[in-house]
C-alpha atoms as a PDB file:
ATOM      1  CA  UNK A   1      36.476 -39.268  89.184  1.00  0.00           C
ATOM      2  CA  UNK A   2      33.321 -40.240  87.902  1.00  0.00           C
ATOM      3  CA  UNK A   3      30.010 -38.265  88.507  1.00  0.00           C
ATOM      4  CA  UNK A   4      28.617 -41.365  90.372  1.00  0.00           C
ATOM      5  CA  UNK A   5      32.094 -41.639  92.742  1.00  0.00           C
ATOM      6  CA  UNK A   6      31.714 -37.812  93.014  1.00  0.00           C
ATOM      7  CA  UNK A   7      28.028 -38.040  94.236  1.00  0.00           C
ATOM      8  CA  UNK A   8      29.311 -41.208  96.762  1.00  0.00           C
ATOM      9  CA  UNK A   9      31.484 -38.559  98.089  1.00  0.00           C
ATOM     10  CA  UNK A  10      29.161 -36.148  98.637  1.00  0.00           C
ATOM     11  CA  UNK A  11      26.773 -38.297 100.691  1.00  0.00           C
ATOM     12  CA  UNK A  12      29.715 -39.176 103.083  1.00  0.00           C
ATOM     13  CA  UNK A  13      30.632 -35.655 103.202  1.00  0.00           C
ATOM     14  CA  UNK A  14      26.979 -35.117 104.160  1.00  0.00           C
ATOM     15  CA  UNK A  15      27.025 -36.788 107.375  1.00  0.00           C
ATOM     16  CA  UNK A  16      29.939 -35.638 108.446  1.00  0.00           C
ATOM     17  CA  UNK A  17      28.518 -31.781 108.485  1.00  0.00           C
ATOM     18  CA  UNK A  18      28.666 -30.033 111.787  1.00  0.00           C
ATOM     19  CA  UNK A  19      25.910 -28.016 111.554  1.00  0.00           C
ATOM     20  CA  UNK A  20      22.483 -29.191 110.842  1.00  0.00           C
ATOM     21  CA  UNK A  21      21.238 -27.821 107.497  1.00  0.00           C
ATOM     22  CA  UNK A  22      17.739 -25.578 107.507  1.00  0.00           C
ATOM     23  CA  UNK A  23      14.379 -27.640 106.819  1.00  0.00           C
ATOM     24  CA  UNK A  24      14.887 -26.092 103.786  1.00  0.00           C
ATOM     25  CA  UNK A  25      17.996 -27.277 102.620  1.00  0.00           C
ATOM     26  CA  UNK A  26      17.529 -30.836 103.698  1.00  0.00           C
ATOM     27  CA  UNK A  27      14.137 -30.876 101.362  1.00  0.00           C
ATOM     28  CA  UNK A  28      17.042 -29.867  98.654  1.00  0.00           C
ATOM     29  CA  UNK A  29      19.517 -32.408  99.266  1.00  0.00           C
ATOM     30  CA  UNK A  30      16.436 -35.321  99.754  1.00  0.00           C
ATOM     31  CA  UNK A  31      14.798 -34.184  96.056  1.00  0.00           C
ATOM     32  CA  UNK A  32      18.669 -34.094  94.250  1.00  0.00           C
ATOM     33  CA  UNK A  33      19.771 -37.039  95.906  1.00  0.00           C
ATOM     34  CA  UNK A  34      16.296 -39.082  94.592  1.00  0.00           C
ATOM     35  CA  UNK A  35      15.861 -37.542  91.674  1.00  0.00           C
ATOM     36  CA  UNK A  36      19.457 -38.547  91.122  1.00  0.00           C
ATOM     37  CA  UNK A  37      19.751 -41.967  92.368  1.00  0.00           C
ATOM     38  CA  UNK A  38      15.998 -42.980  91.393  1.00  0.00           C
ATOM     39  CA  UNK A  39      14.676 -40.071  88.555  1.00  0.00           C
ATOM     40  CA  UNK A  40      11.393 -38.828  88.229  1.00  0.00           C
ATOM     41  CA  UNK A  41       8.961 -39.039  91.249  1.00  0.00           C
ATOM     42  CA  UNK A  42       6.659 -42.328  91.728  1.00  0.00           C
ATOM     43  CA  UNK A  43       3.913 -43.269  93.684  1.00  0.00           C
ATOM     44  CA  UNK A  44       0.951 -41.935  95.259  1.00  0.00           C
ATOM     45  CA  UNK A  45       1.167 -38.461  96.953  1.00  0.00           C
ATOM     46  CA  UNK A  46       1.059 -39.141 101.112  1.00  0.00           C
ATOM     47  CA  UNK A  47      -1.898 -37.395 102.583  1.00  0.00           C
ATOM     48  CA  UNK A  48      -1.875 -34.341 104.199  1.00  0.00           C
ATOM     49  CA  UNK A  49      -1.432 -35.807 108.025  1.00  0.00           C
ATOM     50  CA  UNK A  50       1.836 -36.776 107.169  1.00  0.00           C
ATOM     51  CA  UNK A  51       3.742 -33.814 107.059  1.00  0.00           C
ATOM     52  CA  UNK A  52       6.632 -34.731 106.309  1.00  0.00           C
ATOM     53  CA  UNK A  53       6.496 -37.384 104.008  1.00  0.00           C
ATOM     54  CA  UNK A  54       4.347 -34.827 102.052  1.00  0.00           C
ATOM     55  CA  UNK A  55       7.169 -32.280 101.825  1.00  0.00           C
ATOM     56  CA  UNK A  56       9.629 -34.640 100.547  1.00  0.00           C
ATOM     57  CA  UNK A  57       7.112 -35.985  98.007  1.00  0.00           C
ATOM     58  CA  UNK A  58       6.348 -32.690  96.842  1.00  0.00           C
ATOM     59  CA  UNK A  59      10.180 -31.196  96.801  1.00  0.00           C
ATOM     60  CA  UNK A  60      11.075 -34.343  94.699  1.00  0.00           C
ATOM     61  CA  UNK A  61       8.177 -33.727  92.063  1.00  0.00           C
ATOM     62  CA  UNK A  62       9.838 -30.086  91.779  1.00  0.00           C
ATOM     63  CA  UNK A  63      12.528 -31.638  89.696  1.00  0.00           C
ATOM     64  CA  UNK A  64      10.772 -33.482  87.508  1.00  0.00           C
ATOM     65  CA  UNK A  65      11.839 -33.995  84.185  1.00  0.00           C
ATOM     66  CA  UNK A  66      15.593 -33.322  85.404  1.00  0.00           C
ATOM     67  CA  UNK A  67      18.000 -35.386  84.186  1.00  0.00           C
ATOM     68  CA  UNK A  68      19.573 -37.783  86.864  1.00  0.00           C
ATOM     69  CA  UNK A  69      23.011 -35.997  86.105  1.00  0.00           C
ATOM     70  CA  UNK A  70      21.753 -32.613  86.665  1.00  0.00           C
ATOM     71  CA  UNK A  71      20.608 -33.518  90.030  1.00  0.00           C
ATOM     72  CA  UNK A  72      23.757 -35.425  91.431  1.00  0.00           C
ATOM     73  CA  UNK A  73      25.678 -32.083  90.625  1.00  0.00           C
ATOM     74  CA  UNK A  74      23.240 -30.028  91.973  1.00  0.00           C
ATOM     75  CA  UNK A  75      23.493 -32.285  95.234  1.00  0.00           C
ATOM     76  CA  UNK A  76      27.400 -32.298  95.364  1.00  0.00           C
ATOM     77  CA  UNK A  77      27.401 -28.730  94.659  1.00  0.00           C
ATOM     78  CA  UNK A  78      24.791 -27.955  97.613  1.00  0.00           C
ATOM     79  CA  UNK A  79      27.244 -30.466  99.911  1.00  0.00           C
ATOM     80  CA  UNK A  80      30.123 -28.481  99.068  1.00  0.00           C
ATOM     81  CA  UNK A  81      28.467 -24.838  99.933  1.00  0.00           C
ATOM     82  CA  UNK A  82      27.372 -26.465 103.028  1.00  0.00           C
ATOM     83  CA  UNK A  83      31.259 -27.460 104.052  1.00  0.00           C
ATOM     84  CA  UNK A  84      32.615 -24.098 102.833  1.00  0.00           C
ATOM     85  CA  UNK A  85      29.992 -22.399 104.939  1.00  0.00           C
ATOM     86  CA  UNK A  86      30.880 -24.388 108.499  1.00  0.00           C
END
């Protein structure tokens, strides 16, 4: 199985988790799965009254300069810790 198929397993296995994932550990998934899918972060930085958007922004630029391949195992990895954990 390819990386790519690998990763498109992954995301299904994602949503089908029983227990919702810390704050934490969703910022994880969101930055592997974009730097992944998309590479290094782009765009302007949100401002600082929205939160949220913020966080992901800034968890994303964490892993830049990592290699899109890098970041889709990282992301199945964390997906499969998750399920071994529930």
């Amino acid at each position: 199985m390819s990386l790519q198929e690998q990763l498109d397993v992954a995301v299904k296995k994602s949503k089908e988790l029983t227990k919702r994932p810390s704050n934490d550990t969703l910022l994880q998934l969101y930055s592997f799965y974009k730097q992944a899918t998309q590479g290094d972060v782009s765009g302007k930085r949100p401002g600082m009254f929205d939160m949220v958007k913020r966080a992901k922004y800034d968890a994303w630029g964490k892993l830049k300069g990592t290699d899109k391949d890098s970041a889709a195992q990282k992301y199945i990895d964390l997906i499969d810790k998750l399920h071994s954990q529930e």
